[in-house]
N, C-alpha and C. Protein backbone atom coordinates (compact mmCIF):
# COMPACT_ATOMS: atom_id res chain seq x y z
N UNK A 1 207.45 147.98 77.94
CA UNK A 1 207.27 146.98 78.98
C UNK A 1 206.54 147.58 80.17
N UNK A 2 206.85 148.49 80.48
CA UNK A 2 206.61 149.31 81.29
C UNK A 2 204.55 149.61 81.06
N UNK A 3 204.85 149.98 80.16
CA UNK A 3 203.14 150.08 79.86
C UNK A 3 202.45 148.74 79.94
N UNK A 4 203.08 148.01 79.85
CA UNK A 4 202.41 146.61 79.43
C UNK A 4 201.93 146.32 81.47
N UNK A 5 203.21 146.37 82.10
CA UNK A 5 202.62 146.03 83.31
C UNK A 5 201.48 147.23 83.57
N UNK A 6 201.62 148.27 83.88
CA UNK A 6 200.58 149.48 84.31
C UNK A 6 199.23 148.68 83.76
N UNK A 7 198.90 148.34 82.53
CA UNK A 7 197.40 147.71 82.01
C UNK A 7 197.49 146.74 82.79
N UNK A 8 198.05 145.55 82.81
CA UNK A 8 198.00 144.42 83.50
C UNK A 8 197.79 144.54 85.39
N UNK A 9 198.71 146.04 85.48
CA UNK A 9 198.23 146.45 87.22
C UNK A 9 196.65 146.59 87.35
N UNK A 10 196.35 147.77 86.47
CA UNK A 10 194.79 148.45 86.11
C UNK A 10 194.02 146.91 86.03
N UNK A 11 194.16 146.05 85.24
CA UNK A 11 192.92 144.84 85.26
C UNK A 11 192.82 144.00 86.40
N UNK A 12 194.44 143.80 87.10
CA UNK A 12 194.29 143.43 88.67
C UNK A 12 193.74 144.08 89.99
N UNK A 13 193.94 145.47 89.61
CA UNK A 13 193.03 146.36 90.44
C UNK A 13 191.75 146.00 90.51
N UNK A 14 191.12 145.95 89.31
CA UNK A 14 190.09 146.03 88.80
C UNK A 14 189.20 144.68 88.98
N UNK A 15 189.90 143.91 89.22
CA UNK A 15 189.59 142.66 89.78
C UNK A 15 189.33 142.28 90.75
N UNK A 16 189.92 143.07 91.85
CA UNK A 16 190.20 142.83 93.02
C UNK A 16 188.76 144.10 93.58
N UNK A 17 188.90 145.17 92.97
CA UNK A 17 187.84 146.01 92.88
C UNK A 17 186.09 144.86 93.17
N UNK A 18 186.03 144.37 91.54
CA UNK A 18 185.03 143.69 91.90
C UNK A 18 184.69 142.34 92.58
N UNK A 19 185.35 141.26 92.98
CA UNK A 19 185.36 140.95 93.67
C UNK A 19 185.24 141.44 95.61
N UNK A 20 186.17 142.67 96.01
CA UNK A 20 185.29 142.62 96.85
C UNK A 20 183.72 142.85 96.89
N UNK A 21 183.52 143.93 95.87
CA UNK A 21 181.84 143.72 95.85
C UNK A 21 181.26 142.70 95.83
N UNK A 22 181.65 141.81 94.79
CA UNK A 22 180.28 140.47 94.47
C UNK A 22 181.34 138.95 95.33
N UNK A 23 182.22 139.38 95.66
CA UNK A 23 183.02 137.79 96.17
C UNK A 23 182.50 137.07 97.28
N UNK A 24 181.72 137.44 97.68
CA UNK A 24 181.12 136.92 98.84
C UNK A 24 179.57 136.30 98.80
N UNK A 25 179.03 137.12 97.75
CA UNK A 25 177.85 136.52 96.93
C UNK A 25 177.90 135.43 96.23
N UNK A 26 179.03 135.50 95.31
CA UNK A 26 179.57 134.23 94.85
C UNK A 26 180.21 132.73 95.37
N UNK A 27 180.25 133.39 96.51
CA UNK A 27 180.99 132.46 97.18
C UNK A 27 179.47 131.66 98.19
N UNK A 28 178.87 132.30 98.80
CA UNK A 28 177.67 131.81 99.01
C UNK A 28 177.07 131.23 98.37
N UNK A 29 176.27 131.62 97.44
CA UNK A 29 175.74 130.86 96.03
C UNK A 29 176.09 129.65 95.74
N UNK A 30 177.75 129.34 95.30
CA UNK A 30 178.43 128.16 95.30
C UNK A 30 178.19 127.04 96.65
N UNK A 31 177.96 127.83 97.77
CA UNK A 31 178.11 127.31 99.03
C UNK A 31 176.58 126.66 99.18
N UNK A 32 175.58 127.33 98.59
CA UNK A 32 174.32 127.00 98.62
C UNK A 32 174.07 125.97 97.71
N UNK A 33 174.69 126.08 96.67
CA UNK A 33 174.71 124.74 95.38
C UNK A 33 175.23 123.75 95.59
N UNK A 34 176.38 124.01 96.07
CA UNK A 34 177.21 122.70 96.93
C UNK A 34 175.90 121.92 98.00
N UNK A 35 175.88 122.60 98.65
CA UNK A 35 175.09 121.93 99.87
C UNK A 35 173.31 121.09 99.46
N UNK A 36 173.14 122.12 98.19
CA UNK A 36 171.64 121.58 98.01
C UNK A 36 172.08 120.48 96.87
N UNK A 37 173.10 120.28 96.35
CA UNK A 37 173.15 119.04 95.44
C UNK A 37 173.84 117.75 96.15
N UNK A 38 174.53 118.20 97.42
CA UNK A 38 174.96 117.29 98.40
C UNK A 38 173.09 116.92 98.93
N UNK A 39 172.77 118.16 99.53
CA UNK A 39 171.27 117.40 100.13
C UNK A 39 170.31 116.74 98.99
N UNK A 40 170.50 117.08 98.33
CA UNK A 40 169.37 116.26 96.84
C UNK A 40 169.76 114.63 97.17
N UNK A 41 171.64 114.38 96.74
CA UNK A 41 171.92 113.88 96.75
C UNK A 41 171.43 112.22 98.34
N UNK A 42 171.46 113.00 99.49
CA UNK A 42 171.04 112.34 100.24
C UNK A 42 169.54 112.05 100.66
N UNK A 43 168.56 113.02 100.11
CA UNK A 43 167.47 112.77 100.46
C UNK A 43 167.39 111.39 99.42
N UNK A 44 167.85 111.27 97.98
CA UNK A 44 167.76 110.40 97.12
C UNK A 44 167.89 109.18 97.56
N UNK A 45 169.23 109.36 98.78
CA UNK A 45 169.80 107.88 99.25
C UNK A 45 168.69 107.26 100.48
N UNK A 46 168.56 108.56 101.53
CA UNK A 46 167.79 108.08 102.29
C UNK A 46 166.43 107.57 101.55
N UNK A 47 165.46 108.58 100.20
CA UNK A 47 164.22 107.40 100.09
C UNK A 47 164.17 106.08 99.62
N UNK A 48 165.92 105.62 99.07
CA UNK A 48 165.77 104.49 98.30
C UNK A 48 166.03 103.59 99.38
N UNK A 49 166.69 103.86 100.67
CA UNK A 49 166.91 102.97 101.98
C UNK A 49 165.13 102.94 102.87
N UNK A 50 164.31 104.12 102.39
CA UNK A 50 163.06 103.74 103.30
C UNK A 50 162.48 102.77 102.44
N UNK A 51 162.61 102.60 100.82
CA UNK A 51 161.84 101.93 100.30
C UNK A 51 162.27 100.53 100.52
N UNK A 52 163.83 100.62 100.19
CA UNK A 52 164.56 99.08 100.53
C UNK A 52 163.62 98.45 101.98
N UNK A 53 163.32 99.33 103.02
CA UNK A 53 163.43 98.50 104.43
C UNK A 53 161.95 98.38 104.02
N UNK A 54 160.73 99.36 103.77
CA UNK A 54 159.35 98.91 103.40
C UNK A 54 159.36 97.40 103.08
N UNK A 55 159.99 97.46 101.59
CA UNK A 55 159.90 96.34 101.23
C UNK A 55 160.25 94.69 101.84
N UNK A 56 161.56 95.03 102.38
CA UNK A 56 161.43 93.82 103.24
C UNK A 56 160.95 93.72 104.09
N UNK A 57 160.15 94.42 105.57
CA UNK A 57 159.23 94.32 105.77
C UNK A 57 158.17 93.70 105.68
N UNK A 58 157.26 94.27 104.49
CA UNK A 58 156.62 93.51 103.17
C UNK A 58 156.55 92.21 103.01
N UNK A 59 157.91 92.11 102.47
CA UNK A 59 158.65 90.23 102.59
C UNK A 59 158.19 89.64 104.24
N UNK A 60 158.63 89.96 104.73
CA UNK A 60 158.56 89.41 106.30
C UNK A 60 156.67 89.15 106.70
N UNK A 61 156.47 89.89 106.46
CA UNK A 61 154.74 89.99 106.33
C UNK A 61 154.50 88.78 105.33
N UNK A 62 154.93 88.68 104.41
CA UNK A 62 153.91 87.89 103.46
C UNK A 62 154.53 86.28 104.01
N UNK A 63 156.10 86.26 103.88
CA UNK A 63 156.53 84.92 105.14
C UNK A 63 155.20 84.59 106.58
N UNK A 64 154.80 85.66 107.13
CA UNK A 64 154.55 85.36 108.11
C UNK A 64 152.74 84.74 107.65
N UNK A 65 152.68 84.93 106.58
CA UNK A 65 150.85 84.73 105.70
C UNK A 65 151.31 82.84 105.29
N UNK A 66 152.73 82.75 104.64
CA UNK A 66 152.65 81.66 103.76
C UNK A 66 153.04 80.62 104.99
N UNK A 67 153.67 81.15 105.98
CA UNK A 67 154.06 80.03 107.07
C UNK A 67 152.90 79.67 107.77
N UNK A 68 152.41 80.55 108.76
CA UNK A 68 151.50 80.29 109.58
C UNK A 68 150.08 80.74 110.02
N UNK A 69 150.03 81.85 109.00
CA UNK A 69 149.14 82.94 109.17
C UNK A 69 148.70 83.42 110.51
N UNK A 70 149.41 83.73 111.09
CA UNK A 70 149.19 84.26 112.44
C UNK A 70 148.76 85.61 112.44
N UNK A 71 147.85 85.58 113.20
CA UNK A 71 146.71 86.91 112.79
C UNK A 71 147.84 88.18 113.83
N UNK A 72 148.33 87.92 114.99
CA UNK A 72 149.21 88.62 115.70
C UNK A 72 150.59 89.03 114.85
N UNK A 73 151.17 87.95 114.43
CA UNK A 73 152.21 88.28 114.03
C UNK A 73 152.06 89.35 112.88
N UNK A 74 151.20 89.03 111.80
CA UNK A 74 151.02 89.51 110.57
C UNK A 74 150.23 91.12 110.88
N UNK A 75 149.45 91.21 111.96
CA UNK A 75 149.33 92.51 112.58
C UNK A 75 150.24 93.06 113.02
N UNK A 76 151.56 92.72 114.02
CA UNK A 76 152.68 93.44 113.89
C UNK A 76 153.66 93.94 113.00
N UNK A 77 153.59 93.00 112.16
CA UNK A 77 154.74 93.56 111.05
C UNK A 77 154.01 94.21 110.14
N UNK A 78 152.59 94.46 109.90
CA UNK A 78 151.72 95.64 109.13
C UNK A 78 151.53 96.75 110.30
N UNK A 79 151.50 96.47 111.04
CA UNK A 79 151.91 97.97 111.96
C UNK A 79 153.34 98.93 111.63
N UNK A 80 154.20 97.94 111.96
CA UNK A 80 155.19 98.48 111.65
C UNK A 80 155.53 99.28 110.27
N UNK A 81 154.75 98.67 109.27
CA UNK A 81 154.82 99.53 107.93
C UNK A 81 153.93 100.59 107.98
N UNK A 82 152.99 100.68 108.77
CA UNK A 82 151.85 101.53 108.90
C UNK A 82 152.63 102.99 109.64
N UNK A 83 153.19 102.67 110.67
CA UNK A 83 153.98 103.68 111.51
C UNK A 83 155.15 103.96 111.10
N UNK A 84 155.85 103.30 110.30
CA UNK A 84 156.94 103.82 109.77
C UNK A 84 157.28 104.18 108.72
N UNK A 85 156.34 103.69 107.67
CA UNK A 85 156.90 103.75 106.36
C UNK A 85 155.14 104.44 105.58
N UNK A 86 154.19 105.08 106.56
CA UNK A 86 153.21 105.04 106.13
C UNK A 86 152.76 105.63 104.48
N UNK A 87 153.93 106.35 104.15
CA UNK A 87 153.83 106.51 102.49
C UNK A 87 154.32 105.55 101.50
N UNK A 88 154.44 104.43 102.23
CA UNK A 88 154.97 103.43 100.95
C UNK A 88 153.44 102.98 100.57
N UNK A 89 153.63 102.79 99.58
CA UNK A 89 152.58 101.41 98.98
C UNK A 89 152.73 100.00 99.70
N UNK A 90 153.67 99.82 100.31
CA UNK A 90 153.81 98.29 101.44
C UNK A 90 152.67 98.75 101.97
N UNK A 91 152.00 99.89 103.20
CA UNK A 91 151.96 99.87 103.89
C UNK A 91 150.65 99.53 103.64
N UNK A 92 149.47 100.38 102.95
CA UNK A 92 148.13 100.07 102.81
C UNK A 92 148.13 98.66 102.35
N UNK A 93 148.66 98.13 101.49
CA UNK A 93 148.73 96.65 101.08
C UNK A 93 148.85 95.49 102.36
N UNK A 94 150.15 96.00 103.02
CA UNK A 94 149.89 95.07 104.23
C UNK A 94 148.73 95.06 105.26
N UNK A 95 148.19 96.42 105.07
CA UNK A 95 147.16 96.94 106.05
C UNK A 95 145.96 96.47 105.65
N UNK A 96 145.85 96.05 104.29
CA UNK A 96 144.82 94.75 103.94
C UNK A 96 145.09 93.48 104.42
N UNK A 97 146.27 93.24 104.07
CA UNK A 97 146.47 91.18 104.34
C UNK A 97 146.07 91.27 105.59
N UNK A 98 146.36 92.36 107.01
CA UNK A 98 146.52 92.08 108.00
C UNK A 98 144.90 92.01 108.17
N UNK A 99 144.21 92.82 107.97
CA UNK A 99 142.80 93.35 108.14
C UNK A 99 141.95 91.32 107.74
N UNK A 100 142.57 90.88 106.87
CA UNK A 100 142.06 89.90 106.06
C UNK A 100 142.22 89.10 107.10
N UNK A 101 143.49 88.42 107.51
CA UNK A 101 143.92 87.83 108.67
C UNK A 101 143.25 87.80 110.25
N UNK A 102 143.21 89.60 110.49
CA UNK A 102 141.89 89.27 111.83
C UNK A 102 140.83 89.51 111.27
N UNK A 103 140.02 89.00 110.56
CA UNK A 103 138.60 88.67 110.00
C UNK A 103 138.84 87.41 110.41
N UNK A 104 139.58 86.63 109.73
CA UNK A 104 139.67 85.20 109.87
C UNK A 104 139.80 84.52 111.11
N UNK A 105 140.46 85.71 112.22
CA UNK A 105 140.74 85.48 113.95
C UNK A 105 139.63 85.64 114.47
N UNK A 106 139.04 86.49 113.81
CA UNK A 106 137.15 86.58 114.93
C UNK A 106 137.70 87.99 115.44
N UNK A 107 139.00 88.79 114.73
CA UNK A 107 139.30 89.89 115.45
C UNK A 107 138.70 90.98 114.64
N UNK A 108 137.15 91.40 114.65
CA UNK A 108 136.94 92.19 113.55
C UNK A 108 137.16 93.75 114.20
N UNK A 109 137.63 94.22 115.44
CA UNK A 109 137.75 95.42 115.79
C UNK A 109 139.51 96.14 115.36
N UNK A 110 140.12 94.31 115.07
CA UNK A 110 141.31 94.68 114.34
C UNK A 110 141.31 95.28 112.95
N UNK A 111 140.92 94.29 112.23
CA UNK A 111 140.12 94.48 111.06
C UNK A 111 139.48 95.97 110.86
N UNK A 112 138.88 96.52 111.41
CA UNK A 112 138.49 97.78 111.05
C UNK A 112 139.37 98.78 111.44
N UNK A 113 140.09 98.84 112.21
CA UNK A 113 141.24 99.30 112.54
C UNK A 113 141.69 99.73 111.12
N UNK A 114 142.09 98.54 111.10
CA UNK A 114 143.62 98.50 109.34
C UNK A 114 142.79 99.28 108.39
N UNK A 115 141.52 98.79 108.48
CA UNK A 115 141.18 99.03 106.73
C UNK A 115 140.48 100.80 106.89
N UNK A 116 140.36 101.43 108.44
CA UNK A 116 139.93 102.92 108.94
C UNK A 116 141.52 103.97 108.32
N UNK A 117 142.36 102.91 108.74
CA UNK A 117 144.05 103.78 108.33
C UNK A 117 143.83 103.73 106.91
N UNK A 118 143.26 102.47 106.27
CA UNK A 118 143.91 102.83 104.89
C UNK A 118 142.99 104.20 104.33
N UNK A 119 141.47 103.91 104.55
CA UNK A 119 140.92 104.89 104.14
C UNK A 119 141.60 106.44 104.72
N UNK A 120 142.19 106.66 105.56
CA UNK A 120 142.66 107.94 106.29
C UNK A 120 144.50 108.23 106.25
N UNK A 121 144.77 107.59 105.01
CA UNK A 121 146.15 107.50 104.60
C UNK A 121 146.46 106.65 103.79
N UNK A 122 145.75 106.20 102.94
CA UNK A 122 146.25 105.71 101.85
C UNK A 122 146.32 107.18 100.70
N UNK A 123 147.28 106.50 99.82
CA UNK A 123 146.93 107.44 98.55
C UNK A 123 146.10 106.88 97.06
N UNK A 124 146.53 105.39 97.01
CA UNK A 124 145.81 104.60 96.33
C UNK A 124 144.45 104.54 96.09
N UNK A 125 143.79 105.02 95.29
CA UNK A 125 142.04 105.13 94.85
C UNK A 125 141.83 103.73 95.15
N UNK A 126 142.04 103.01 94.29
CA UNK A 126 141.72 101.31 94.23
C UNK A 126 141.68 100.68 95.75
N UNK A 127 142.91 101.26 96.61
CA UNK A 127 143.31 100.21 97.53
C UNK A 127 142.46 101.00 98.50
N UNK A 128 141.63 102.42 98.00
CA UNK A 128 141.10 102.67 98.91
C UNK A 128 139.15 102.39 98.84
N UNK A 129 138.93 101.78 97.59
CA UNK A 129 137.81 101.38 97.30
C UNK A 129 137.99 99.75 97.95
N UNK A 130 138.69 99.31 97.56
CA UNK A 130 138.47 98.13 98.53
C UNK A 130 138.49 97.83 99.93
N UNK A 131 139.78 98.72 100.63
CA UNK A 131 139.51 98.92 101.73
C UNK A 131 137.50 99.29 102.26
N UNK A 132 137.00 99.91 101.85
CA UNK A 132 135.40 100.60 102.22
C UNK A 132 134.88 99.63 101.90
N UNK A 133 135.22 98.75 100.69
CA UNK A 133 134.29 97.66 100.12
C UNK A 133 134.12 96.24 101.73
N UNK A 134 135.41 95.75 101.98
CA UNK A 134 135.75 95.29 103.01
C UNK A 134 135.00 95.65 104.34
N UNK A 135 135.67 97.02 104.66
CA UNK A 135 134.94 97.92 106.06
C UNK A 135 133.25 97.07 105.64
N UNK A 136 132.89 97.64 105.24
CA UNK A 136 131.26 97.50 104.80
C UNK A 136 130.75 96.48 104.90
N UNK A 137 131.84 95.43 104.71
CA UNK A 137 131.15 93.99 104.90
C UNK A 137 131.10 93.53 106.23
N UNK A 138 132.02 93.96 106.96
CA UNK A 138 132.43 93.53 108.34
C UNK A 138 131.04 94.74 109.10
N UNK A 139 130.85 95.68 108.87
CA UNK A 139 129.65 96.37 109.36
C UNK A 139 128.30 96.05 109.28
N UNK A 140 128.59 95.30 107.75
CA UNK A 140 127.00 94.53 107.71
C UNK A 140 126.95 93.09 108.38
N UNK A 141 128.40 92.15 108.62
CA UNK A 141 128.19 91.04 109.91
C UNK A 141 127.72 91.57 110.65
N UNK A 142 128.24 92.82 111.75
CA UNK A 142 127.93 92.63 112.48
C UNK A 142 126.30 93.53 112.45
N UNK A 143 126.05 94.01 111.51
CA UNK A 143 124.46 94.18 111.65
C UNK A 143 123.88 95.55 111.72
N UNK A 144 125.21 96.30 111.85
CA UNK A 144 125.36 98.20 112.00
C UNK A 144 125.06 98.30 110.13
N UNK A 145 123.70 98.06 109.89
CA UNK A 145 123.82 98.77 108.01
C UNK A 145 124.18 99.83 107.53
N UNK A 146 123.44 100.87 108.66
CA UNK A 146 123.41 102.08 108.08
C UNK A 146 124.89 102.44 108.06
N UNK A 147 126.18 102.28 108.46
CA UNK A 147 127.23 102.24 108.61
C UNK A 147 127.68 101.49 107.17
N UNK A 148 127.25 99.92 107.20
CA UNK A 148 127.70 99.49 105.84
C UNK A 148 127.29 100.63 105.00
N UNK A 149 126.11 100.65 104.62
CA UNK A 149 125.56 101.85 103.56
C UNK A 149 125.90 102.71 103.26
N UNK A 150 126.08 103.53 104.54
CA UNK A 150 126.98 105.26 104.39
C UNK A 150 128.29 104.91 103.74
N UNK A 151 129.10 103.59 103.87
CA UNK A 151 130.41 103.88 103.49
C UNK A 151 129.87 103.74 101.80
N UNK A 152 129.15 102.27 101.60
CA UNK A 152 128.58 102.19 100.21
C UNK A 152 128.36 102.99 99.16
N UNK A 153 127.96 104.02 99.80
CA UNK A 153 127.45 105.41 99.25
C UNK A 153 128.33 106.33 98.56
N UNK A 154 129.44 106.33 99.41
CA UNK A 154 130.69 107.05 99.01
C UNK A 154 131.23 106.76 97.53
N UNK A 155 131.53 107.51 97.39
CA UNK A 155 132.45 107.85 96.09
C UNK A 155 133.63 106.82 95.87
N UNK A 156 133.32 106.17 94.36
CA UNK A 156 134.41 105.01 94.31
C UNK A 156 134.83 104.74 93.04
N UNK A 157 135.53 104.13 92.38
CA UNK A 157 135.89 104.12 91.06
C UNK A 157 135.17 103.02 89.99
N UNK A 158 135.02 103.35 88.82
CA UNK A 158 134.00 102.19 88.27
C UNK A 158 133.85 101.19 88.31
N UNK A 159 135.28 100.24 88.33
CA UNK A 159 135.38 98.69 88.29
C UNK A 159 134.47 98.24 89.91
N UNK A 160 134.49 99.13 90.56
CA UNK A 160 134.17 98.36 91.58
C UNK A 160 132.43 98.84 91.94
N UNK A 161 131.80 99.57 91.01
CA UNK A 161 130.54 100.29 90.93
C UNK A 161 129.30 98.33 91.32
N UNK A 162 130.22 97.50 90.57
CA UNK A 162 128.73 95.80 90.57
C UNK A 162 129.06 95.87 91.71
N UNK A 163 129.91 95.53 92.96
CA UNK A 163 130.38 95.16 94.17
C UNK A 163 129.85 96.15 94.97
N UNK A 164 129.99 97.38 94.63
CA UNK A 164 129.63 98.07 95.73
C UNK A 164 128.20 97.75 95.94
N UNK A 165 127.45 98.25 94.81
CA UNK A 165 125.99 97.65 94.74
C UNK A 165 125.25 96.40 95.09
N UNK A 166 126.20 95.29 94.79
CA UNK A 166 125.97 94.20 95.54
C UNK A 166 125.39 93.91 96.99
N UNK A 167 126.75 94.24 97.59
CA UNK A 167 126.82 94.71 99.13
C UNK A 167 125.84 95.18 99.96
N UNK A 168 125.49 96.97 98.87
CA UNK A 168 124.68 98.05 99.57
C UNK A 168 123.22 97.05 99.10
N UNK A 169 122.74 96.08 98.45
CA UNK A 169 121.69 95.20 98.12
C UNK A 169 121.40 94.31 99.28
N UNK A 170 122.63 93.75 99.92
CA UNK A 170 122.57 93.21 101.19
C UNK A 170 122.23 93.64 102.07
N UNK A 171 122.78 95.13 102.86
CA UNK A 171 122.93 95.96 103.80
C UNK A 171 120.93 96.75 103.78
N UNK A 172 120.83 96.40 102.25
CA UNK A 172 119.63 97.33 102.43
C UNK A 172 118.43 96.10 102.28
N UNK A 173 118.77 94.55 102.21
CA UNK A 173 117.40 94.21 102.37
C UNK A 173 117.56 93.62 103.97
N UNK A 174 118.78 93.29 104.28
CA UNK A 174 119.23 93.20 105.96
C UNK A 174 118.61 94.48 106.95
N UNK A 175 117.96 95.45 106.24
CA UNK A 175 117.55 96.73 107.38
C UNK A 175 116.01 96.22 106.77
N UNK A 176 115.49 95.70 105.48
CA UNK A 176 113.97 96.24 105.71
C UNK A 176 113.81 96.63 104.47
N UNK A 177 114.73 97.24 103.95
CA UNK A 177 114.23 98.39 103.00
C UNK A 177 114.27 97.54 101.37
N UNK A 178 113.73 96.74 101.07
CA UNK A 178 113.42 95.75 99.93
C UNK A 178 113.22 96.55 98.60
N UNK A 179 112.69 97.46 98.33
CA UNK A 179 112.54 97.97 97.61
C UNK A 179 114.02 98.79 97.04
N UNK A 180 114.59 99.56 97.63
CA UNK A 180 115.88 99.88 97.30
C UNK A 180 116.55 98.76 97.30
N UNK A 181 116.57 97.91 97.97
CA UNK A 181 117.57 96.23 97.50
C UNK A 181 117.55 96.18 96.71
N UNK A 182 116.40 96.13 95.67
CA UNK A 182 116.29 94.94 94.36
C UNK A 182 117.18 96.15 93.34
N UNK A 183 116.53 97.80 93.62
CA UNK A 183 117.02 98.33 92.88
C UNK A 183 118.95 98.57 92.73
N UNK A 184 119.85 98.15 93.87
CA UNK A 184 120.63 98.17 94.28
C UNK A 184 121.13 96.68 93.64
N UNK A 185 120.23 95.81 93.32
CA UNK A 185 120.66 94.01 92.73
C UNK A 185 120.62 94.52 91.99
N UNK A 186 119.88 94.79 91.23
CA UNK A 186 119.77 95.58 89.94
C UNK A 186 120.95 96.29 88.83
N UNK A 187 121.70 97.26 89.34
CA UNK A 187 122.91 98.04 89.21
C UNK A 187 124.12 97.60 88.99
N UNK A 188 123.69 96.08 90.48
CA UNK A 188 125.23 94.85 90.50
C UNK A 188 124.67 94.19 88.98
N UNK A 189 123.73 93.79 88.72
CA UNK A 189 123.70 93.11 87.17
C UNK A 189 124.03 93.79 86.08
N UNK A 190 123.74 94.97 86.26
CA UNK A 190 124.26 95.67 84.92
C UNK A 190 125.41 96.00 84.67
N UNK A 191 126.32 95.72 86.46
CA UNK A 191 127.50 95.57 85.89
C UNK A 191 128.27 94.43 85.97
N UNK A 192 127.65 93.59 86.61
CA UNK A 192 128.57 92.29 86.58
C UNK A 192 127.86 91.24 85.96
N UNK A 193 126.71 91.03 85.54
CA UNK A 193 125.45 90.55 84.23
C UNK A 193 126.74 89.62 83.99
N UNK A 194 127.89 89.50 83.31
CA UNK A 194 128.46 88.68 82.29
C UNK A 194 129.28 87.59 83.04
N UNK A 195 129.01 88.25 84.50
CA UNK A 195 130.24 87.08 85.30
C UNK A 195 129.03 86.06 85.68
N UNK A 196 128.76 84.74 84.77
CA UNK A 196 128.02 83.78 85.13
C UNK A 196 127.84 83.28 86.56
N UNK A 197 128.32 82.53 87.56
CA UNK A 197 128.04 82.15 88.32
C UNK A 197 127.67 83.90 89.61
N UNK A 198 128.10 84.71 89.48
CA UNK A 198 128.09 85.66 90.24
C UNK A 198 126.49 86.10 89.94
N UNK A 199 126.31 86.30 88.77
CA UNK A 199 124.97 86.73 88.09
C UNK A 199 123.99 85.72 88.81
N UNK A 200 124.33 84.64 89.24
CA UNK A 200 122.98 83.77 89.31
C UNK A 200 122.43 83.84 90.73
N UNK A 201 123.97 84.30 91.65
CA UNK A 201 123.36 84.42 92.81
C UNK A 201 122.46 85.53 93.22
N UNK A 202 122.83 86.64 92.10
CA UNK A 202 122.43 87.70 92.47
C UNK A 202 120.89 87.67 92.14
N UNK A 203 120.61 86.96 91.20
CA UNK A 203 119.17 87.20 90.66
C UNK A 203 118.60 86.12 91.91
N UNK A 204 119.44 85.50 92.53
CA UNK A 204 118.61 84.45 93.58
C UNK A 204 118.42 85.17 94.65
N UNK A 205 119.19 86.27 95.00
CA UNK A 205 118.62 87.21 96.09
C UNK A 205 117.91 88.10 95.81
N UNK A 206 117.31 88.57 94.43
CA UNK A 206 116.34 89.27 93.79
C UNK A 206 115.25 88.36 94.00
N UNK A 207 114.53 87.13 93.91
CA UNK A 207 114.42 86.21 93.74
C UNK A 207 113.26 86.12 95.80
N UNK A 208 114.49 86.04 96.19
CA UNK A 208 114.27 85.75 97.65
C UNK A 208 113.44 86.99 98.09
N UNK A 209 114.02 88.51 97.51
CA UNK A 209 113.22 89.42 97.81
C UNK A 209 111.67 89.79 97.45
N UNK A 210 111.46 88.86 95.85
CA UNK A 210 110.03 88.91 95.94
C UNK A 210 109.30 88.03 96.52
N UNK A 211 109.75 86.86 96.62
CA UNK A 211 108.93 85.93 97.45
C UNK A 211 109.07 86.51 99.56
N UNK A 212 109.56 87.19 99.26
CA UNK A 212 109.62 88.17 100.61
C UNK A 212 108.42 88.98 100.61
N UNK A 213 108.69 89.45 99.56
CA UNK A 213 107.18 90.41 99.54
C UNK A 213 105.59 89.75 99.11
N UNK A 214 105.69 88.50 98.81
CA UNK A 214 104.47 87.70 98.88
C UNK A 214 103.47 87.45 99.91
């Protein structure tokens, strides 16, 4: 019996031995795991509460399009997604409707506003080819081409390769430069050729450009 405790002393020693060495390492470690699966845990909660509030938001925005379309209102509550939530997908989306909305107010310095953020914080390719597609048009109202153009120019994704060309066809027989127009109408037919009524206008401003040059 006697021997039996002495081994059983020796492995409690021995225990106690290593533990003080590593017990405090261990105990940290745990303390660090604890805390980073508690913080996992809450960063999880907090992004599903930024997305929850984006979204209604969002909602509140598109209420404020189907009620009254108020170019003010619908600019505030796309601000608000813009400044607060600027990594949601609400936000560039609203930052179109709103952009769309002061076009329609005669507010085009709003308008370029929205659609300058999306290009400079969106993450969306698409939402950022349309955004430029947009910009560009409001640059060629007001008559600044080389501005439409330069954005035209830029780098964009295929579906939107007839449109862009379209546009930069406008922007470039609106400066003068007729010869790059047609070739620029040109590019929009080869890629949008199949959309009938779109096709016809385009060959009518091909059309207008040679009897321009008559």
């Amino acid at each position: 019996m006697s021997t039996y405790n002495f081994e059983e002393q020796e492995k409690i020693e021995g225990l106690k031995a290593w533990w003080s060495v590593y017990g405090s390492t261990i105990l940290l470690a745990a303390a660090v795991f604890t805390a980073a699966l508690a913080g996992n845990r809450l960063w999880d909660y907090y992004k599903r509460e930024q997305a929850q509030q984006a979204a209604d938001l969002y909602t509140v925005l598109q209420q404020q399009v189907e009620k009254s379309n108020d170019a003010v209102k619908i600019k505030d509550a796309a601000s608000l997604l813009t400044e607060g939530f600027s990594g949601s997908g609400y936000a560039s989306r609203a930052a179109l409707i709103a952009a769309r909305a002061s076009v329609e107010a005669g507010d085009a310095q709003s308008a370029k506003d929205m659609l300058q953020w999306i290009l400079d914080h969106a993450d969306e390719s698409e939402i950022k080819d349309l955004a430029r597609l947009r910009l560009a048009g409001i640059w060629l109202d007001e008559n600044q081409y080389d501005q439409a153009i330069a954005l035209l120019n830029e780098r964009h994704g295929a579906p939107f390769t007839g449109l862009y060309a379209d546009l930069r066809g406008d922007a470039l027989a609106a400066s003068g430069k007729t010869s790059e127009a047609r070739s620029a109408y040109q590019q929009a037919l080869d890629h949008l050729g199949g959309q009938g009524a779109y096709q016809n206008i385009i060959e009518m401003k091909m059309d207008a450009l040679r009897e321009y040059q008559q």
